[in-house]
PDB file of N, CA and C in Angstrom:
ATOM      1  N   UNK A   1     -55.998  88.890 -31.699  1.00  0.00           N
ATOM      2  CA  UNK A   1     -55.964  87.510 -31.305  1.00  0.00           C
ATOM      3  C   UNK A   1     -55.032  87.377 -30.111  1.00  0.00           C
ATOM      4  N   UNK A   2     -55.647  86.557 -28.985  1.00  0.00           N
ATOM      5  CA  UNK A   2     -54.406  86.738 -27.491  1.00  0.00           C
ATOM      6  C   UNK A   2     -54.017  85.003 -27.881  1.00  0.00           C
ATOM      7  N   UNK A   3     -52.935  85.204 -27.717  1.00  0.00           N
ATOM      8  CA  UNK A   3     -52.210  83.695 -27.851  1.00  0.00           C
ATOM      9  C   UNK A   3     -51.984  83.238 -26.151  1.00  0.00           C
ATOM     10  N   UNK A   4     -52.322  83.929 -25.079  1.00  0.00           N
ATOM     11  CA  UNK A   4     -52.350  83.842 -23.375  1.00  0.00           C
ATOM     12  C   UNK A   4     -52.827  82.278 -23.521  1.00  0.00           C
ATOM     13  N   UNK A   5     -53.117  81.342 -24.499  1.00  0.00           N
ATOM     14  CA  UNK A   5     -53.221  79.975 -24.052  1.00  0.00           C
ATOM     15  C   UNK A   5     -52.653  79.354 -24.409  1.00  0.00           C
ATOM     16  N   UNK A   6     -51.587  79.808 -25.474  1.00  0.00           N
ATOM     17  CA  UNK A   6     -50.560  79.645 -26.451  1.00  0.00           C
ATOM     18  C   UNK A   6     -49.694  78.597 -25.658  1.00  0.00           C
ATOM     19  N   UNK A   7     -49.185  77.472 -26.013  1.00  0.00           N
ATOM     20  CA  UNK A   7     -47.824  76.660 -25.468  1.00  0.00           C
ATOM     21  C   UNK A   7     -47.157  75.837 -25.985  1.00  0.00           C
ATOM     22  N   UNK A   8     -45.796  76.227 -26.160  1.00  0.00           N
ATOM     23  CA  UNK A   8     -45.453  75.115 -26.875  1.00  0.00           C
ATOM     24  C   UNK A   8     -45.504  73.893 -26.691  1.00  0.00           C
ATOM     25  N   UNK A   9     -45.307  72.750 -27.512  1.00  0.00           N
ATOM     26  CA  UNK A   9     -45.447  71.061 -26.772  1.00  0.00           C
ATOM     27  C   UNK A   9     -44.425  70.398 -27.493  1.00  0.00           C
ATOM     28  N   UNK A  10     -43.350  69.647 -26.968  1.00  0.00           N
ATOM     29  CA  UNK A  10     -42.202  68.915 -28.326  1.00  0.00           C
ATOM     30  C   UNK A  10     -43.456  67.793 -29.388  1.00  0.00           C
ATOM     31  N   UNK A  11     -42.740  67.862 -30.556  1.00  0.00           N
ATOM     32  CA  UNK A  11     -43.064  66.940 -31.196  1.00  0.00           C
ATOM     33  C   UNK A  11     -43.130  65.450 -30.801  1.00  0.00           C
ATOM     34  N   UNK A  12     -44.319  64.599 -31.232  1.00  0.00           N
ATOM     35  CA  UNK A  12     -43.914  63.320 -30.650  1.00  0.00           C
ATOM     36  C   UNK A  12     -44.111  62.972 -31.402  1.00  0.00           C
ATOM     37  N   UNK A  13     -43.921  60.873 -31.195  1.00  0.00           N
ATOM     38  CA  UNK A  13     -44.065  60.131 -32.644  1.00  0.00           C
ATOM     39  C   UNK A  13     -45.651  60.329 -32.840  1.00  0.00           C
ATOM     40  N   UNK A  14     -46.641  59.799 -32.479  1.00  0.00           N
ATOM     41  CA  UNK A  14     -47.806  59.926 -32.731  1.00  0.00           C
ATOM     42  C   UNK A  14     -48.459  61.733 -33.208  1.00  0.00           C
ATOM     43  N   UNK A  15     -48.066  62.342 -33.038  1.00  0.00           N
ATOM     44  CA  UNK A  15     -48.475  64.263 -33.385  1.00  0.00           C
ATOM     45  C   UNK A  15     -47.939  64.050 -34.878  1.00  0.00           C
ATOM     46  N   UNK A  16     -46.707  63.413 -35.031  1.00  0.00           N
ATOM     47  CA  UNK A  16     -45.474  63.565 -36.475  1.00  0.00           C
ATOM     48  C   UNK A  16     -46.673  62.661 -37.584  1.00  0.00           C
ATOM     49  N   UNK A  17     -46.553  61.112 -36.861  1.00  0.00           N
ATOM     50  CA  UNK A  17     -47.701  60.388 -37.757  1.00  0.00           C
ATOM     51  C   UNK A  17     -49.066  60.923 -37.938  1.00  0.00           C
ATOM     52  N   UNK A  18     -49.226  61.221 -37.419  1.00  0.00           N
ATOM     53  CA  UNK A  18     -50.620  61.945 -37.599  1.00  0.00           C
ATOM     54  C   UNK A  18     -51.115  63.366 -38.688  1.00  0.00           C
ATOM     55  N   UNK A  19     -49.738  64.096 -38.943  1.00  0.00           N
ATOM     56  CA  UNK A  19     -49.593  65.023 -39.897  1.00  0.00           C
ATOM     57  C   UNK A  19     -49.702  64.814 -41.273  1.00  0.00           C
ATOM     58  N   UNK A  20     -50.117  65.509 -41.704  1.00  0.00           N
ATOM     59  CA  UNK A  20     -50.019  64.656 -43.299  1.00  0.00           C
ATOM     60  C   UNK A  20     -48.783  65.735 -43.516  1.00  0.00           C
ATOM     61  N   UNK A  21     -48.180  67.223 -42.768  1.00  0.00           N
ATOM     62  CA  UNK A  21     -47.225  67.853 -43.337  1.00  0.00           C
ATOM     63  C   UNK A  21     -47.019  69.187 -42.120  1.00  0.00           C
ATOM     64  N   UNK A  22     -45.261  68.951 -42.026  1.00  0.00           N
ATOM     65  CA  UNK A  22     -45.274  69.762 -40.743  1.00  0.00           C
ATOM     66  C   UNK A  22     -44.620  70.384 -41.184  1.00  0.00           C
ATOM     67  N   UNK A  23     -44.558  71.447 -40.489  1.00  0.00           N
ATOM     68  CA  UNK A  23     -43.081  73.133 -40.732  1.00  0.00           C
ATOM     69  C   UNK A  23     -42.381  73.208 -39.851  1.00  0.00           C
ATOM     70  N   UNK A  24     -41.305  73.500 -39.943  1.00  0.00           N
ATOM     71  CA  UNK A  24     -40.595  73.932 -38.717  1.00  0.00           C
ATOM     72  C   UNK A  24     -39.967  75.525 -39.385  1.00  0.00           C
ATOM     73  N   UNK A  25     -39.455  76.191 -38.661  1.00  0.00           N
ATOM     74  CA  UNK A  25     -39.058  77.258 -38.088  1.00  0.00           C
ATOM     75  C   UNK A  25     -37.433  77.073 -39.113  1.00  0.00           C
ATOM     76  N   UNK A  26     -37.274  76.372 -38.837  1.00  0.00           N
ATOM     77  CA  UNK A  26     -35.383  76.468 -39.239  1.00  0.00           C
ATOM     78  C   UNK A  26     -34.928  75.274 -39.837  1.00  0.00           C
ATOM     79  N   UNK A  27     -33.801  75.657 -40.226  1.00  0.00           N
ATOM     80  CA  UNK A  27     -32.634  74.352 -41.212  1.00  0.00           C
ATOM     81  C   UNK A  27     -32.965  73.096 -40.044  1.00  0.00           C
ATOM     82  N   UNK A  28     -32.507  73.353 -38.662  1.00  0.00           N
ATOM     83  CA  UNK A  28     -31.684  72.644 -37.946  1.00  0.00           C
ATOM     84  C   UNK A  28     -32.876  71.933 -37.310  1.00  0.00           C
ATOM     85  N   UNK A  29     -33.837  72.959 -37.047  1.00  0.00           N
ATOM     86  CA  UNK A  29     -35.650  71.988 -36.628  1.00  0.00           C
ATOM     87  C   UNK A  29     -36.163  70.735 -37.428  1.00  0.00           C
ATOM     88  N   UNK A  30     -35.369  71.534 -38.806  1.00  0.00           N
ATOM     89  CA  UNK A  30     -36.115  71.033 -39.599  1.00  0.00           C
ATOM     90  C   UNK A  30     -35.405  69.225 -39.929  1.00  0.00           C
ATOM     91  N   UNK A  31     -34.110  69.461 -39.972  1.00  0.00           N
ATOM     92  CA  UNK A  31     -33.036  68.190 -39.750  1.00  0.00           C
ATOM     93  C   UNK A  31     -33.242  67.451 -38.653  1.00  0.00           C
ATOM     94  N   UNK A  32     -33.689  68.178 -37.197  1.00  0.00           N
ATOM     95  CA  UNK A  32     -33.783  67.139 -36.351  1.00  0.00           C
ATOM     96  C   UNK A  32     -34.889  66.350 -36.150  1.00  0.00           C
ATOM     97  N   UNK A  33     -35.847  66.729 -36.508  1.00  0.00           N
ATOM     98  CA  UNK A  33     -37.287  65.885 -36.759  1.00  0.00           C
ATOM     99  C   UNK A  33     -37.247  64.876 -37.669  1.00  0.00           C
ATOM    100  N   UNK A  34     -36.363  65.168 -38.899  1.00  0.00           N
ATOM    101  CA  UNK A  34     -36.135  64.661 -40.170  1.00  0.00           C
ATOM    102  C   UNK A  34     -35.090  63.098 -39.176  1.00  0.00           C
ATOM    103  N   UNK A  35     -34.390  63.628 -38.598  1.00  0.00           N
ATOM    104  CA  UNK A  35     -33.194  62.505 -37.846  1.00  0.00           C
ATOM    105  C   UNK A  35     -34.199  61.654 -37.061  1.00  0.00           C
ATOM    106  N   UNK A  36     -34.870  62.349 -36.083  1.00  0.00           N
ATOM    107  CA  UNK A  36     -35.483  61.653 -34.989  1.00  0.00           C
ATOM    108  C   UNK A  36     -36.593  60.722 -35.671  1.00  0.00           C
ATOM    109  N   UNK A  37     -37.387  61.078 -36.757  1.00  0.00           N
ATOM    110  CA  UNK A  37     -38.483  60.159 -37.689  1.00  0.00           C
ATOM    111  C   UNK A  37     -38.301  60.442 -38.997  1.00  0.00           C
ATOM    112  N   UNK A  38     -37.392  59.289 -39.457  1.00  0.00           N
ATOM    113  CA  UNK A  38     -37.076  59.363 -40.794  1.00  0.00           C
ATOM    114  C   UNK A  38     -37.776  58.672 -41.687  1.00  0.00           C
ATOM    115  N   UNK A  39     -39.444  57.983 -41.345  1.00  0.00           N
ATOM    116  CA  UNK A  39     -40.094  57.266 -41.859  1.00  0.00           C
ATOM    117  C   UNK A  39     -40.871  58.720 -41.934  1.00  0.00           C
ATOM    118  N   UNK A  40     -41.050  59.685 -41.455  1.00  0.00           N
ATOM    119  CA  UNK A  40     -41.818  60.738 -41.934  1.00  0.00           C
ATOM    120  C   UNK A  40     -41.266  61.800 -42.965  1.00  0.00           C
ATOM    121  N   UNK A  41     -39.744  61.509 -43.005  1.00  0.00           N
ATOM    122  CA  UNK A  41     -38.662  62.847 -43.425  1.00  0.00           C
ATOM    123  C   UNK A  41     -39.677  63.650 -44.520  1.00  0.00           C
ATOM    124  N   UNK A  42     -39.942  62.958 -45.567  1.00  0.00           N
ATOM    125  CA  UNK A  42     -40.879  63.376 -46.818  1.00  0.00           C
ATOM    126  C   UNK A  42     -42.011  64.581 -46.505  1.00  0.00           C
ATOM    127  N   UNK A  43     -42.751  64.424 -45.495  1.00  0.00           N
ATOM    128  CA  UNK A  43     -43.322  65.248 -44.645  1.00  0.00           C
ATOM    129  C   UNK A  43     -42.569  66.482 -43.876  1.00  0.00           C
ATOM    130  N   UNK A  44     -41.377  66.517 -43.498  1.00  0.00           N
ATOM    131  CA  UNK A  44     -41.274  67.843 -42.677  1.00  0.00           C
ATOM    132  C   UNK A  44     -40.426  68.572 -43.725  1.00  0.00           C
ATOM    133  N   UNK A  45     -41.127  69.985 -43.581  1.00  0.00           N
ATOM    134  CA  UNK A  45     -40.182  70.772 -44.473  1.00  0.00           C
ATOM    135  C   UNK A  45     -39.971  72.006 -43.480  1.00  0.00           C
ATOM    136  N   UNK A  46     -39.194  73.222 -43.902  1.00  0.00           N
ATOM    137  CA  UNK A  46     -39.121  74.436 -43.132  1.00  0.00           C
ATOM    138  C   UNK A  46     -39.922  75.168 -43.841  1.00  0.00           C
ATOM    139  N   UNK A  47     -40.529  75.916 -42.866  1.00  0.00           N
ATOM    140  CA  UNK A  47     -41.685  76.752 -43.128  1.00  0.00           C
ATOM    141  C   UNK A  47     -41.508  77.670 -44.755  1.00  0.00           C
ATOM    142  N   UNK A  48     -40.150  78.398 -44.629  1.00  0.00           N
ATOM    143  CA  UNK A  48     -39.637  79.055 -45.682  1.00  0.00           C
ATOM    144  C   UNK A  48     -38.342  78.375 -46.003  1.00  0.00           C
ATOM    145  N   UNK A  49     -38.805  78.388 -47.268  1.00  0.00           N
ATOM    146  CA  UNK A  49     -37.981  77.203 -48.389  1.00  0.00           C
ATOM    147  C   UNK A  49     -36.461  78.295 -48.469  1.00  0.00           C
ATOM    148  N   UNK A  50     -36.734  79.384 -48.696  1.00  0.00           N
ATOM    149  CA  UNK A  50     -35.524  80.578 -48.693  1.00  0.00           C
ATOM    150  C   UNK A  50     -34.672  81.056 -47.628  1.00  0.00           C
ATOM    151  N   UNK A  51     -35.123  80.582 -46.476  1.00  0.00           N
ATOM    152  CA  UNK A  51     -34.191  80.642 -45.074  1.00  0.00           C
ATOM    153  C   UNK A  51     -34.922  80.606 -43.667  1.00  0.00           C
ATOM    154  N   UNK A  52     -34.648  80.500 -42.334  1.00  0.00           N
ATOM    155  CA  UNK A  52     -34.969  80.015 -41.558  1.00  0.00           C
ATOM    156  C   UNK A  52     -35.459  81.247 -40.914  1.00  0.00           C
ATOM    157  N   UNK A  53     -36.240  81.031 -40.197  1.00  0.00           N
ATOM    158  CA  UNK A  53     -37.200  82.181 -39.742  1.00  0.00           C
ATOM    159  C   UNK A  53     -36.422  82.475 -38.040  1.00  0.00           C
ATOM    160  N   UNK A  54     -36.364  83.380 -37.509  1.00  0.00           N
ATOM    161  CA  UNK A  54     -35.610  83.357 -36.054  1.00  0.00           C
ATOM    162  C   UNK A  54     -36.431  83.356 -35.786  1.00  0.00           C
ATOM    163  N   UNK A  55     -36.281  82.916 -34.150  1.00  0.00           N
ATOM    164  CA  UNK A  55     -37.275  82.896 -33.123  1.00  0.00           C
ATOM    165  C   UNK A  55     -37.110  84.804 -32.449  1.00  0.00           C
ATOM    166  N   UNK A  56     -38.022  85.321 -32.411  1.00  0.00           N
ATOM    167  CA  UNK A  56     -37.915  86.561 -31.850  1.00  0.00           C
ATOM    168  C   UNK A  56     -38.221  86.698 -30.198  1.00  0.00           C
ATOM    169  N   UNK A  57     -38.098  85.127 -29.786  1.00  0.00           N
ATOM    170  CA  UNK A  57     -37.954  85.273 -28.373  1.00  0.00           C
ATOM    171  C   UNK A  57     -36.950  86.200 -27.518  1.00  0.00           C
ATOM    172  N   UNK A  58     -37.157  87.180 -26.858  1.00  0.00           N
ATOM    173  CA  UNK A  58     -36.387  88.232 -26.055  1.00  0.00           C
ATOM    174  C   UNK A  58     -36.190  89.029 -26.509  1.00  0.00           C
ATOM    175  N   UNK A  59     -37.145  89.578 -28.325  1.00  0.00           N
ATOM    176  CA  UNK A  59     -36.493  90.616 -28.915  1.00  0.00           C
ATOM    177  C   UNK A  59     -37.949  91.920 -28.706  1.00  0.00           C
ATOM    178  N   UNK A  60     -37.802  93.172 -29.100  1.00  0.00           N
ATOM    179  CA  UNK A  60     -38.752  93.930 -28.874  1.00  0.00           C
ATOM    180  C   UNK A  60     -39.722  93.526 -29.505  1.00  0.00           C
ATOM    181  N   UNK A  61     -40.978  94.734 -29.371  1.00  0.00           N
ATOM    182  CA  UNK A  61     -41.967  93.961 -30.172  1.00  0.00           C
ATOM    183  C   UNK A  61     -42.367  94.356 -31.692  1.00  0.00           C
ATOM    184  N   UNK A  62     -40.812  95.371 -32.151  1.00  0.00           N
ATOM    185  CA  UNK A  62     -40.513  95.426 -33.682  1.00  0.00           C
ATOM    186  C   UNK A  62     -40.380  94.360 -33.718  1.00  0.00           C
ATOM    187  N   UNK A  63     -39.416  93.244 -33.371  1.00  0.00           N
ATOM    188  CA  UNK A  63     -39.024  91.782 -33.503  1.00  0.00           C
ATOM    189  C   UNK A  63     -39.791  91.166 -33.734  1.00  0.00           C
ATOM    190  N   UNK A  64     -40.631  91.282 -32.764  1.00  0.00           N
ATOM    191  CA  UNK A  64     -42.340  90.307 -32.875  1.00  0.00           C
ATOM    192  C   UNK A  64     -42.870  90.091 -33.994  1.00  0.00           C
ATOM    193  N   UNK A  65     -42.856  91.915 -34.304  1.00  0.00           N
ATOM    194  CA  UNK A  65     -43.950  91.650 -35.284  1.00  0.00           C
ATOM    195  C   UNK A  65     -43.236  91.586 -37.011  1.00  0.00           C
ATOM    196  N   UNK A  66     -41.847  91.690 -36.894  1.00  0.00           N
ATOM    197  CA  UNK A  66     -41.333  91.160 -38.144  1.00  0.00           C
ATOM    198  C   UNK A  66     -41.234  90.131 -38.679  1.00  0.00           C
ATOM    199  N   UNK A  67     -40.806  89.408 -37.360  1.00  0.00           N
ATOM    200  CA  UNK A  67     -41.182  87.579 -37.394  1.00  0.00           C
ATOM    201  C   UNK A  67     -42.660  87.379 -37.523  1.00  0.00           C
ATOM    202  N   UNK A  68     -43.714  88.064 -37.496  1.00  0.00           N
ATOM    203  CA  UNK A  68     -44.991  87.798 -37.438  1.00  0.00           C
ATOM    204  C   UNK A  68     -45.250  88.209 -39.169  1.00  0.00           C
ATOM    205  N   UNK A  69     -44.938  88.891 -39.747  1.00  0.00           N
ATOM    206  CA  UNK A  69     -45.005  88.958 -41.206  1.00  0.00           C
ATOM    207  C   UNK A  69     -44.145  87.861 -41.965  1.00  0.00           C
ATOM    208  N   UNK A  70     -43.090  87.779 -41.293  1.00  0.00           N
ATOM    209  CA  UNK A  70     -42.075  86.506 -41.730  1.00  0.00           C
ATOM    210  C   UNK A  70     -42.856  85.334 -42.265  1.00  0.00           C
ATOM    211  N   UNK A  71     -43.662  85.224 -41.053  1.00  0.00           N
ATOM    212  CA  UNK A  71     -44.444  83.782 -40.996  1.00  0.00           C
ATOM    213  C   UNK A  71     -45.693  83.965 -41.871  1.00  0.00           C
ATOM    214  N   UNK A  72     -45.952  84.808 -42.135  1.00  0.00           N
ATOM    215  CA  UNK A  72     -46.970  85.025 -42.438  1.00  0.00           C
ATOM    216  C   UNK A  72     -47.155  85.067 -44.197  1.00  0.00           C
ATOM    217  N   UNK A  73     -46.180  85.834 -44.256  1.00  0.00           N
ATOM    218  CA  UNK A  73     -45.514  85.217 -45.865  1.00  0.00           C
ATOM    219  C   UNK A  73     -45.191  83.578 -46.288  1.00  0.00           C
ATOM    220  N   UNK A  74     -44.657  83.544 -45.374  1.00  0.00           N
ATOM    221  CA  UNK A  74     -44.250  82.013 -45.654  1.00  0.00           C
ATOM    222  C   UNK A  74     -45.706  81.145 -45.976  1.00  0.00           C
ATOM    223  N   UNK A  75     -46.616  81.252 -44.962  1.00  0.00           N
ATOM    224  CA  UNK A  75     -47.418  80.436 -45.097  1.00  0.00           C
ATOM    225  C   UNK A  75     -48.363  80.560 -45.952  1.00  0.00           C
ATOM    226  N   UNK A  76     -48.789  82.203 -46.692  1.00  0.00           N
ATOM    227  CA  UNK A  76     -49.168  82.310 -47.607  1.00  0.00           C
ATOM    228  C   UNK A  76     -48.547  81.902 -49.034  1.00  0.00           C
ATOM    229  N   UNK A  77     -47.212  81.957 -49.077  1.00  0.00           N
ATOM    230  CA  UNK A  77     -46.456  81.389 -50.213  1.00  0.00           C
ATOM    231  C   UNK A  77     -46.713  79.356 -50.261  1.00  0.00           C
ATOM    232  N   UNK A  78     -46.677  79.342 -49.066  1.00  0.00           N
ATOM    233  CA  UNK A  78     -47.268  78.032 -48.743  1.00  0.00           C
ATOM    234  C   UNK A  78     -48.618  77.237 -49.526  1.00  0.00           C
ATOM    235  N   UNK A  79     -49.532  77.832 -48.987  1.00  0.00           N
ATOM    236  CA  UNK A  79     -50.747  77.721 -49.338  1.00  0.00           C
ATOM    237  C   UNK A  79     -50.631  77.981 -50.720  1.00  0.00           C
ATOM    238  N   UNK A  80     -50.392  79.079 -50.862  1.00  0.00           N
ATOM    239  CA  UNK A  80     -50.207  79.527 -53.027  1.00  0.00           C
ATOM    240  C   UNK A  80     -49.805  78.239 -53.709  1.00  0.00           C
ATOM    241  N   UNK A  81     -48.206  77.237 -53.340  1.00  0.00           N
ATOM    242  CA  UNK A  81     -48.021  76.418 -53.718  1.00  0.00           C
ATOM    243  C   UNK A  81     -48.554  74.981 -53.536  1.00  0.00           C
ATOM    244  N   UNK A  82     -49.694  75.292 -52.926  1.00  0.00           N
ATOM    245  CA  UNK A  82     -50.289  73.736 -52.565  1.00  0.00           C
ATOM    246  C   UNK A  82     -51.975  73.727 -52.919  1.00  0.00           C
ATOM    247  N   UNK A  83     -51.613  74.668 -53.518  1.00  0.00           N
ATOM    248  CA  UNK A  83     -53.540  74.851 -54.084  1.00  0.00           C
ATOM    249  C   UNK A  83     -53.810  75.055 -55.658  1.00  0.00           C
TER     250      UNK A  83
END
Protein backbone atom coordinates (compact mmCIF):
# COMPACT_ATOMS: atom_id res chain seq x y z
CA UNK A 1 0.00 0.00 0.00
CA UNK A 2 1.87 3.60 -1.04
CA UNK A 3 0.55 6.20 1.35
CA UNK A 4 2.54 8.98 -1.55
CA UNK A 5 -1.08 10.69 -1.19
CA UNK A 6 -1.03 10.38 2.40
CA UNK A 7 -1.45 14.03 4.37
CA UNK A 8 -2.03 15.04 7.30
CA UNK A 9 -5.00 17.74 7.89
CA UNK A 10 -5.65 19.38 11.68
CA UNK A 11 -8.81 18.45 13.11
CA UNK A 12 -11.70 20.81 12.68
CA UNK A 13 -15.02 21.51 14.31
CA UNK A 14 -17.10 20.12 11.51
CA UNK A 15 -14.48 16.62 10.72
CA UNK A 16 -14.84 16.23 15.05
CA UNK A 17 -18.89 16.57 14.63
CA UNK A 18 -19.13 14.52 12.04
CA UNK A 19 -17.32 11.43 13.77
CA UNK A 20 -19.29 9.28 15.60
CA UNK A 21 -15.51 8.29 17.27
CA UNK A 22 -11.98 9.51 16.87
CA UNK A 23 -8.35 8.20 18.02
CA UNK A 24 -5.63 9.98 18.56
CA UNK A 25 -2.10 8.84 18.83
CA UNK A 26 -1.34 10.04 22.49
CA UNK A 27 -2.39 11.20 26.16
CA UNK A 28 -1.77 14.81 25.14
CA UNK A 29 -3.68 14.54 21.38
CA UNK A 30 -5.92 13.04 23.01
CA UNK A 31 -6.56 15.98 25.92
CA UNK A 32 -6.23 18.59 23.41
CA UNK A 33 -9.11 17.76 21.16
CA UNK A 34 -10.93 16.78 24.35
CA UNK A 35 -10.05 20.85 25.52
CA UNK A 36 -10.59 22.36 22.12
CA UNK A 37 -14.39 20.39 21.72
CA UNK A 38 -15.63 19.43 24.85
CA UNK A 39 -19.18 18.90 23.51
CA UNK A 40 -17.49 15.93 21.69
CA UNK A 41 -14.98 14.83 24.71
CA UNK A 42 -17.18 11.40 25.01
CA UNK A 43 -16.06 10.65 21.50
CA UNK A 44 -12.24 11.06 21.44
CA UNK A 45 -10.29 8.42 22.93
CA UNK A 46 -6.43 7.34 22.34
CA UNK A 47 -5.99 4.84 20.00
CA UNK A 48 -4.36 2.49 22.79
CA UNK A 49 -6.09 2.57 26.04
CA UNK A 50 -2.47 1.15 27.58
CA UNK A 51 -0.17 4.00 26.36
CA UNK A 52 0.50 6.39 23.69
CA UNK A 53 1.79 5.30 20.50
CA UNK A 54 5.08 7.58 19.26
CA UNK A 55 5.17 9.14 16.24
CA UNK A 56 8.14 7.35 14.38
CA UNK A 57 8.67 10.44 12.40
CA UNK A 58 12.68 10.65 11.71
CA UNK A 59 13.16 7.20 13.02
CA UNK A 60 14.51 4.20 10.73
CA UNK A 61 12.35 2.07 9.06
CA UNK A 62 12.65 -0.61 12.12
CA UNK A 63 10.75 2.45 13.73
CA UNK A 64 8.26 2.52 11.02
CA UNK A 65 7.40 -0.56 11.06
CA UNK A 66 7.11 -1.08 14.92
CA UNK A 67 4.84 1.78 15.13
CA UNK A 68 3.06 0.12 12.19
CA UNK A 69 2.28 -3.10 14.33
CA UNK A 70 1.70 -0.71 17.30
CA UNK A 71 -1.21 0.60 15.45
CA UNK A 72 -2.18 -2.14 14.20
CA UNK A 73 -2.80 -3.93 17.41
CA UNK A 74 -4.46 -1.22 18.76
CA UNK A 75 -6.99 -1.08 16.23
CA UNK A 76 -7.57 -4.62 16.14
CA UNK A 77 -8.03 -4.66 19.98
CA UNK A 78 -10.30 -1.85 18.98
CA UNK A 79 -12.54 -3.40 16.72
CA UNK A 80 -12.53 -6.77 19.13
CA UNK A 81 -14.05 -4.35 21.73
CA UNK A 82 -16.69 -2.75 19.69
CA UNK A 83 -18.16 -5.75 17.96
Amino acid sequence: MSLDAHFSRPATEPVVAAAGTIYAMTTAQTEELRRKWPAFAARIHRLDPDGDIADPFGGDEATYRATLVHIEHAVAARLGSEH
